[in-house]
N, C-alpha and C. Protein backbone atom coordinates (compact mmCIF):
# COMPACT_ATOMS: atom_id res chain seq x y z
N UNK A 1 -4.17 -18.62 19.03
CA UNK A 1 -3.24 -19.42 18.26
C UNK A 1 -2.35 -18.48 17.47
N UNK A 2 -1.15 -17.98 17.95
CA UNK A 2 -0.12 -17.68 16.91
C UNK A 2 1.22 -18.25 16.20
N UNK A 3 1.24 -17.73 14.98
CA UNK A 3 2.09 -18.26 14.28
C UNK A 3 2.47 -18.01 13.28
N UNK A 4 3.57 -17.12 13.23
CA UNK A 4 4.19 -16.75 12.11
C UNK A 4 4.48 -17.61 10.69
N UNK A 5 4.59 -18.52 10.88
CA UNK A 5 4.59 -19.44 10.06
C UNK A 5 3.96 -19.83 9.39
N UNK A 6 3.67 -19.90 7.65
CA UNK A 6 2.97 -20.05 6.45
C UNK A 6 2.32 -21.65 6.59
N UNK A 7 1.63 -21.87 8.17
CA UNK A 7 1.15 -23.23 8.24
C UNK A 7 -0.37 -23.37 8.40
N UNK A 8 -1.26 -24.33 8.52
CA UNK A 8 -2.42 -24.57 8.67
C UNK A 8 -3.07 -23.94 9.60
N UNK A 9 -3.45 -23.05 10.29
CA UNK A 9 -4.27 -22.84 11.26
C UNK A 9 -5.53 -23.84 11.76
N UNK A 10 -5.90 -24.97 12.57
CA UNK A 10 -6.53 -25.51 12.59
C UNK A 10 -8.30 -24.53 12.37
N UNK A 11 -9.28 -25.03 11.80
CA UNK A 11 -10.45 -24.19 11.39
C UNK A 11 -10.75 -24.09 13.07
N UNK A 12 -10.93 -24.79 13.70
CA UNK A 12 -11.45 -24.53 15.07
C UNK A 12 -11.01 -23.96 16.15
N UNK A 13 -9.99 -23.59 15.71
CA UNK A 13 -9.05 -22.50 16.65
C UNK A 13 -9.13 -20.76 15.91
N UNK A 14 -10.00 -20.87 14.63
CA UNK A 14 -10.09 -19.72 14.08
C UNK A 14 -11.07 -18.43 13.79
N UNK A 15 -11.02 -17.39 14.59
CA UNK A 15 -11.93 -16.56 14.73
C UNK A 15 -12.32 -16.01 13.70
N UNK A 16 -12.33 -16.33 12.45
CA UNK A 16 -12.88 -15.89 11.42
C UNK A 16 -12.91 -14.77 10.97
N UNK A 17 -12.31 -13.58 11.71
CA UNK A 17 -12.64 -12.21 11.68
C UNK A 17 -11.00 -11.49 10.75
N UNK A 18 -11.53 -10.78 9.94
CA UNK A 18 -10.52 -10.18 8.97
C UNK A 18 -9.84 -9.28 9.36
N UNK A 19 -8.97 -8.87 8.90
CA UNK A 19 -7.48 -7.83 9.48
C UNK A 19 -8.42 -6.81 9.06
N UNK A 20 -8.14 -5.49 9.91
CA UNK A 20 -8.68 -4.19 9.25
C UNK A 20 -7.93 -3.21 9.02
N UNK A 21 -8.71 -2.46 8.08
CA UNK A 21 -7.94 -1.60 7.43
C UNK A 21 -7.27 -0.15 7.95
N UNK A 22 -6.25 0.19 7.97
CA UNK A 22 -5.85 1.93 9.29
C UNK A 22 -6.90 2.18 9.41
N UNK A 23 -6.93 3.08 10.23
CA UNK A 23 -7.58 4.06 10.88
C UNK A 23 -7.43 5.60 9.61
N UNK A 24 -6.01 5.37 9.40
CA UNK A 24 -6.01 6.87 8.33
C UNK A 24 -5.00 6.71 7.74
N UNK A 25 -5.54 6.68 6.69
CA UNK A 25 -3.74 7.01 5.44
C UNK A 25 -4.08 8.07 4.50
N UNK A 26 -3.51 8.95 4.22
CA UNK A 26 -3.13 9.69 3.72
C UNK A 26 -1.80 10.33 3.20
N UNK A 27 -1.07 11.02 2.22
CA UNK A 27 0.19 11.22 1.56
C UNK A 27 0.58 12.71 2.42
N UNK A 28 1.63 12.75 2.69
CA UNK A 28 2.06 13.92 4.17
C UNK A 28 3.09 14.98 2.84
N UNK A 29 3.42 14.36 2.01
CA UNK A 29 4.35 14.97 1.34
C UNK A 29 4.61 14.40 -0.12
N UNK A 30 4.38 15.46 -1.14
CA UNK A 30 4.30 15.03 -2.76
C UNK A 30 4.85 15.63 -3.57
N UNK A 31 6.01 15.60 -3.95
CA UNK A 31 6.95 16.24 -5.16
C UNK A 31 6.03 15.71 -6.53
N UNK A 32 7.36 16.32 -7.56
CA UNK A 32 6.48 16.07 -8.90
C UNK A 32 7.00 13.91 -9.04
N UNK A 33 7.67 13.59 -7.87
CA UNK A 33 8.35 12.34 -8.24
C UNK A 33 8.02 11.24 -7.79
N UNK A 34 7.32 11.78 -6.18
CA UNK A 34 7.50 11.03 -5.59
C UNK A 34 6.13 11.21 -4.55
N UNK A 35 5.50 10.45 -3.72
CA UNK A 35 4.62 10.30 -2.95
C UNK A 35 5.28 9.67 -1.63
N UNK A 36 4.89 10.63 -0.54
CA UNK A 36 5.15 9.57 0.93
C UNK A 36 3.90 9.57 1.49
N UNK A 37 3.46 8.57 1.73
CA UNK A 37 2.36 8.06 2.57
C UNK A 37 2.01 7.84 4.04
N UNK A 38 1.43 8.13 4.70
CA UNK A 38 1.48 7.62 5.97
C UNK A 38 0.19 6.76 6.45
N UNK A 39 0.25 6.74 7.42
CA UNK A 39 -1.38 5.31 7.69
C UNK A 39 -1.04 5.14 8.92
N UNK A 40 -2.24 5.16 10.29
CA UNK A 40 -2.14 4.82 11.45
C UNK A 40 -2.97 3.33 10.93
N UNK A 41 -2.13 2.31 11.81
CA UNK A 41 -2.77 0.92 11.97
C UNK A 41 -4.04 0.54 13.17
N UNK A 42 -4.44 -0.12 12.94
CA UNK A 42 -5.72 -0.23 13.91
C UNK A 42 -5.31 -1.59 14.71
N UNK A 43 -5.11 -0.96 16.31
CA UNK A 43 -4.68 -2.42 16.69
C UNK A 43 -3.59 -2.93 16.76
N UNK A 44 -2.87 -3.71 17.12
CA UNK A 44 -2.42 -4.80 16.52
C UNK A 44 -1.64 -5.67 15.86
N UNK A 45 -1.01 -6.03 15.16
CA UNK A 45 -1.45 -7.42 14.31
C UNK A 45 -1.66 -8.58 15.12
N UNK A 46 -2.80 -8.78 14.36
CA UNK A 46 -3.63 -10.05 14.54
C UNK A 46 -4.72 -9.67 15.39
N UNK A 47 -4.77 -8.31 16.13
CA UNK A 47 -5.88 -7.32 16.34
C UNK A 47 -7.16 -8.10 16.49
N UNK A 48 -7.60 -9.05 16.91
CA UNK A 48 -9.38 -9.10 17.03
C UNK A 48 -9.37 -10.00 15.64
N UNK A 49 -8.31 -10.36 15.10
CA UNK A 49 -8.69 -11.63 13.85
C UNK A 49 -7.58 -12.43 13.90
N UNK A 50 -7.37 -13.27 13.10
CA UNK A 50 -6.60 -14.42 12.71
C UNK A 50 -5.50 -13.84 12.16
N UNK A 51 -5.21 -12.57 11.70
CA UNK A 51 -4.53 -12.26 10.48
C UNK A 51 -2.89 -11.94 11.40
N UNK A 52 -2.25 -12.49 11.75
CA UNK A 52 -1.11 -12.80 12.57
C UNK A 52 0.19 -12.40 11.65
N UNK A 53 1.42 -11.67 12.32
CA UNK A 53 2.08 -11.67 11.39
C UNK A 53 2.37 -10.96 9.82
N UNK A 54 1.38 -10.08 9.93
CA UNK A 54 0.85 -9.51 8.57
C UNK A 54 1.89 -8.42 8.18
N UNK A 55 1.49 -8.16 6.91
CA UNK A 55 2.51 -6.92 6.77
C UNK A 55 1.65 -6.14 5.84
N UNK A 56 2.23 -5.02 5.24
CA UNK A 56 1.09 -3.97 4.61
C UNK A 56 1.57 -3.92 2.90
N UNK A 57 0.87 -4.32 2.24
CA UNK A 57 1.52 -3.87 0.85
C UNK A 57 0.37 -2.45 0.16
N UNK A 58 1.26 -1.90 -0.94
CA UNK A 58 0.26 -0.54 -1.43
C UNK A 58 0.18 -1.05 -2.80
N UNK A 59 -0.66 -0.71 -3.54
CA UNK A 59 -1.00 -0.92 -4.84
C UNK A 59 -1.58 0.51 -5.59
N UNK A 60 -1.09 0.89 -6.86
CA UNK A 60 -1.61 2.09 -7.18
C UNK A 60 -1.32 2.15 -8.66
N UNK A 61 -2.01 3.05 -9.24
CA UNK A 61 -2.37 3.30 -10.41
C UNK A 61 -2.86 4.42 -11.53
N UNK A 62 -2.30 4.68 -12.38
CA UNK A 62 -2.65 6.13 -12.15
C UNK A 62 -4.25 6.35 -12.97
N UNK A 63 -4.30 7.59 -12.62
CA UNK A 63 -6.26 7.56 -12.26
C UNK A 63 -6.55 7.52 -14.14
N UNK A 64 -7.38 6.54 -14.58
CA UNK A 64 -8.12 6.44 -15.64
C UNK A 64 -7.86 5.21 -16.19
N UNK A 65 -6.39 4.66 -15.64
CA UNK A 65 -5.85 2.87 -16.32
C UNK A 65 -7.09 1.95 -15.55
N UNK A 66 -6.64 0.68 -15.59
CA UNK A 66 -7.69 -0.38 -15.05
C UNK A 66 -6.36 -1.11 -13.83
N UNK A 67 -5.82 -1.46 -14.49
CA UNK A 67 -4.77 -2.69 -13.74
C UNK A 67 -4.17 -1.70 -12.41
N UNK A 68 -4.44 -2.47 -10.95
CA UNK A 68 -3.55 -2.04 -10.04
C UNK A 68 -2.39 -2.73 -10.08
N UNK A 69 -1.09 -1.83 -9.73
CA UNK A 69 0.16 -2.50 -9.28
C UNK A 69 0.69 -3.00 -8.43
N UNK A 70 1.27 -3.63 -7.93
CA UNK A 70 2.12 -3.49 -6.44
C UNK A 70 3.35 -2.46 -6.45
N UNK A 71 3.28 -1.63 -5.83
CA UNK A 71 4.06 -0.81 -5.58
C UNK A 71 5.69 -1.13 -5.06
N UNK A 72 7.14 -1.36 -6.13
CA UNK A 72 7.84 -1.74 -6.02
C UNK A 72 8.67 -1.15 -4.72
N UNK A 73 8.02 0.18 -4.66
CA UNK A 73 8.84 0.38 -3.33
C UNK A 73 7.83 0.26 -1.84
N UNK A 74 7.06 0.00 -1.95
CA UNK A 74 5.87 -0.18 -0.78
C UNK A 74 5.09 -1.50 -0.90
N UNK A 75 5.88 -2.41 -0.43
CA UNK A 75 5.40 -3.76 -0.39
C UNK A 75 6.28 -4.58 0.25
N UNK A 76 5.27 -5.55 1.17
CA UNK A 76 5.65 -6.56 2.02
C UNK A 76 6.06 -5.86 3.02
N UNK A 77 6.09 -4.73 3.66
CA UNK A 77 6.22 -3.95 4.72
C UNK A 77 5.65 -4.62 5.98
N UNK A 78 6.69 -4.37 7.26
CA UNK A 78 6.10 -5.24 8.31
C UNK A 78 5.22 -4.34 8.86
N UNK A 79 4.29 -4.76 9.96
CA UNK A 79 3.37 -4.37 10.67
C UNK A 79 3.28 -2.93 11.26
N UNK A 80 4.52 -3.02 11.70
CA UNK A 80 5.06 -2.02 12.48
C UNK A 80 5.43 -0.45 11.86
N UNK A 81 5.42 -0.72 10.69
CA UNK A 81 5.71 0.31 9.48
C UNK A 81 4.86 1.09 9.33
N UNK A 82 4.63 2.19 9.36
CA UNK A 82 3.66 3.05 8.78
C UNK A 82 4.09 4.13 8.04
N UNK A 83 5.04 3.66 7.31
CA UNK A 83 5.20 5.33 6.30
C UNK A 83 6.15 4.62 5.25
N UNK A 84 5.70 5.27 3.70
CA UNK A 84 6.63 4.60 2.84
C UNK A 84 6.72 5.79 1.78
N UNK A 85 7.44 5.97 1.33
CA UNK A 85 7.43 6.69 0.09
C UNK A 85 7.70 6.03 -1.51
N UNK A 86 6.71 6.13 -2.49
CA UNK A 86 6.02 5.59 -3.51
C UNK A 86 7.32 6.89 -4.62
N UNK A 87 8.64 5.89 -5.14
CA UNK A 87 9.07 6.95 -6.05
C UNK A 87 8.42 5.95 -7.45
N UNK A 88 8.63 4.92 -7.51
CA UNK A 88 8.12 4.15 -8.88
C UNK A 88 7.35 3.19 -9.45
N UNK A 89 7.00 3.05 -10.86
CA UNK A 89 5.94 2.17 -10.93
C UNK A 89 6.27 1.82 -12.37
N UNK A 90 6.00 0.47 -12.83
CA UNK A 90 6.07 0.40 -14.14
C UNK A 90 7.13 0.13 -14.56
N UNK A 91 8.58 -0.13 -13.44
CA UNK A 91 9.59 -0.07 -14.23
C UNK A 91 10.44 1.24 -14.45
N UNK A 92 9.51 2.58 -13.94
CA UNK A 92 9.61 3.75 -14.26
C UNK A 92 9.79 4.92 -13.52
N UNK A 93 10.11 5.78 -13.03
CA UNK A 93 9.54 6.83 -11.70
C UNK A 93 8.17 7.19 -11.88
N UNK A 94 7.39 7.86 -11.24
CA UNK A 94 5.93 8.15 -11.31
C UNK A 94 6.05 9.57 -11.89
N UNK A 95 4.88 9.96 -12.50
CA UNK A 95 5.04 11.14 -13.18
C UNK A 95 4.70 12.38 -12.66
N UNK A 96 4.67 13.52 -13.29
CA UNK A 96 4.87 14.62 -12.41
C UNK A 96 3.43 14.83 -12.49
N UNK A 97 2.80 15.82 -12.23
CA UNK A 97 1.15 16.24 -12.47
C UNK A 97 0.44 15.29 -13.03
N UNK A 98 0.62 13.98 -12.45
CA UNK A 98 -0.74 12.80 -12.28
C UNK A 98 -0.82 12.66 -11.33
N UNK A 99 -1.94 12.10 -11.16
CA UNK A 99 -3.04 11.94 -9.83
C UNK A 99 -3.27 10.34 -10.34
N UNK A 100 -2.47 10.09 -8.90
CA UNK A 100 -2.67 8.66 -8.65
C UNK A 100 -3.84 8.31 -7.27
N UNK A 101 -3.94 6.70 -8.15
CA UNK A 101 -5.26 5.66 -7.14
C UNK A 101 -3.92 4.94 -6.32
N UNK A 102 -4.50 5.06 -4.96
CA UNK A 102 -3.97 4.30 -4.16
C UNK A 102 -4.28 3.75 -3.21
N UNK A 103 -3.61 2.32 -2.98
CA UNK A 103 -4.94 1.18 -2.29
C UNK A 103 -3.27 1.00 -0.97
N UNK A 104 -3.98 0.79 0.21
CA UNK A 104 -3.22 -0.02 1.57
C UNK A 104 -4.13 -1.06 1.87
N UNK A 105 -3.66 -2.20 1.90
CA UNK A 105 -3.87 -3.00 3.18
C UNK A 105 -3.11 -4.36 3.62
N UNK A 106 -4.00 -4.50 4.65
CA UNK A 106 -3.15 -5.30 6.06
C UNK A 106 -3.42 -6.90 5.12
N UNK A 107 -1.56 -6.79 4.69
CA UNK A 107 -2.12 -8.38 3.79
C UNK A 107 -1.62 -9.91 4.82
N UNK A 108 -2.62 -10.85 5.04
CA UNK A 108 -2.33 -11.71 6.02
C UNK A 108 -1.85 -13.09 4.86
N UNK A 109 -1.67 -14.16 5.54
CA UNK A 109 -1.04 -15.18 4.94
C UNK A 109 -2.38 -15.79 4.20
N UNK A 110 -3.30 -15.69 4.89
CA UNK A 110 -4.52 -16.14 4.39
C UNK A 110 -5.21 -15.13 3.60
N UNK A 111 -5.11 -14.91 2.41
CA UNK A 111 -6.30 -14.04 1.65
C UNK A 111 -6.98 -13.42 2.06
N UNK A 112 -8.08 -14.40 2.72
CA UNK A 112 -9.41 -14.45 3.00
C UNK A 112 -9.66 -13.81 4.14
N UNK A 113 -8.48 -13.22 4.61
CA UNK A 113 -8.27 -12.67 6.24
C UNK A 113 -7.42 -11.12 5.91
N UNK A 114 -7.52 -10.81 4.87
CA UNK A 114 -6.96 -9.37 4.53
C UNK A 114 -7.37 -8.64 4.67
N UNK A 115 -7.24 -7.36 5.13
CA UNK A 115 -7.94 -6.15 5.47
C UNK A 115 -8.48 -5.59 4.12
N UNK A 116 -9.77 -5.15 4.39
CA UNK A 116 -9.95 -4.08 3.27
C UNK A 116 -9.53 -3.39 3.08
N UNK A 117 -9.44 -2.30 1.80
CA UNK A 117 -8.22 -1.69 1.11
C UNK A 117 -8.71 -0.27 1.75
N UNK A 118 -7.83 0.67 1.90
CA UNK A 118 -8.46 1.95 2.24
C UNK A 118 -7.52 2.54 0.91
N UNK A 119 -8.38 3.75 0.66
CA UNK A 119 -8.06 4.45 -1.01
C UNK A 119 -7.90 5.54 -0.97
N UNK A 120 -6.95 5.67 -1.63
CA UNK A 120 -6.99 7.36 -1.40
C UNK A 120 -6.46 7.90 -2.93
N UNK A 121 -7.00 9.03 -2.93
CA UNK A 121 -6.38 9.89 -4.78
C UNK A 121 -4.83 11.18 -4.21
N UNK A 122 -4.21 10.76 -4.94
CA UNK A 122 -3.24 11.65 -4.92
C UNK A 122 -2.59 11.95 -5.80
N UNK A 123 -2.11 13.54 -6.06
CA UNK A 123 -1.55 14.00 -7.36
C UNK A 123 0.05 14.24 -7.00
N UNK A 124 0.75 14.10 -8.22
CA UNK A 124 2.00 14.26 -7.83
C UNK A 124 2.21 16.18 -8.28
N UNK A 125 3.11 16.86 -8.00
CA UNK A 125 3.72 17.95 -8.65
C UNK A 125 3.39 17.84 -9.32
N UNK A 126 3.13 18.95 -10.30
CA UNK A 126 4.03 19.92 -11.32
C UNK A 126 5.41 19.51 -11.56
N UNK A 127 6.03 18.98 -12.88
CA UNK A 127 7.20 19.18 -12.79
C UNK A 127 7.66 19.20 -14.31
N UNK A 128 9.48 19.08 -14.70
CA UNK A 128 9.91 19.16 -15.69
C UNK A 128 9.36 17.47 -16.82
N UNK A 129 9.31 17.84 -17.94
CA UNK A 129 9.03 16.87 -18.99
C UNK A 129 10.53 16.51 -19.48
N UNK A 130 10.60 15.10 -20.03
CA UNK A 130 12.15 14.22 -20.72
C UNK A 130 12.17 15.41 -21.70
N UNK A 131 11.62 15.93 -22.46
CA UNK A 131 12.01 16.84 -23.41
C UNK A 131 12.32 18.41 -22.71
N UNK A 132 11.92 18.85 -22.09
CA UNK A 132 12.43 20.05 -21.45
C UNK A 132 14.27 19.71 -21.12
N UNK A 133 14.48 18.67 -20.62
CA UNK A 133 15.52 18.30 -20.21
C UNK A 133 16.73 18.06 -21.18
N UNK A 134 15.86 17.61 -22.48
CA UNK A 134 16.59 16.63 -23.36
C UNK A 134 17.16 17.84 -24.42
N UNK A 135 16.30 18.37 -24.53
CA UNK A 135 16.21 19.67 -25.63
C UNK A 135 15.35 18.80 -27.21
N UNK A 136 14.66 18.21 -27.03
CA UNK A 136 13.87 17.26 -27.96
C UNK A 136 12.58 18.34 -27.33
N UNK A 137 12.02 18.85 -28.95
CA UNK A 137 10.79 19.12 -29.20
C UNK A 137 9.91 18.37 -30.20
């Protein structure tokens, strides 16, 4: 049964089985600004589950906060996508020499049919501070 479309899936036409998560993600390339990511997909979409149509969003955070984000530039990405580069968060660019939490997965229309998250830690650069720049000590 496919269908792009945000509609009912009848329960008895539904294999119950959840989207899964790449095979491998990991960050290929990391300035002090910016993160690019990459991720082989497993499959698919709709791969051996229900999860049809899916696309990939990232969520991340930097390491010691609680709250994950959605990543304003890595989200709602179609299937087919496997590489994004992560410049901001917060409203903000990401900072230089933090080490960020970062979550992928295969998000389906149904929740309950989402891939588990695969995680990975990554640090950004070394780089210049607003006050190096500003001449504010």
């Amino acid at each position: 049964y496919l269908s792009c479309i945000n509609e009912d899936v009848p329960t008895d036409q539904m294999k119950r089985l959840v989207a899964r998560p790449p095979q491998r993600f990991e960050a290929t390339v990391r300035t002090a600004r910016t993160l690019t990511l990459v991720w082989l997909p497993y499959g698919t979409g709709g791969y051996l589950s229900d999860c049809y149509c899916s696309v990939w969003d990232i969520y991340l955070r930097r390491k010691g906060t609680e709250e994950w984000l959605l990543s304003p530039d890595c989200n709602n990405m179609p299937f087919v996508q496997s590489t994004c580069t992560v410049e901001f968060l917060e409203d903000n660019w990401i900072y230089p020499n933090t080490i960020y939490e970062i979550r992928l997965r295969q998000t389906c229309n149904y929740d309950r049919l989402s891939s588990p998250f695969a995680e990975i830690e990554v640090p950004t650069l070394p780089g210049c501070t607003f006050s190096q720049h500003s001449n504010l000590y």
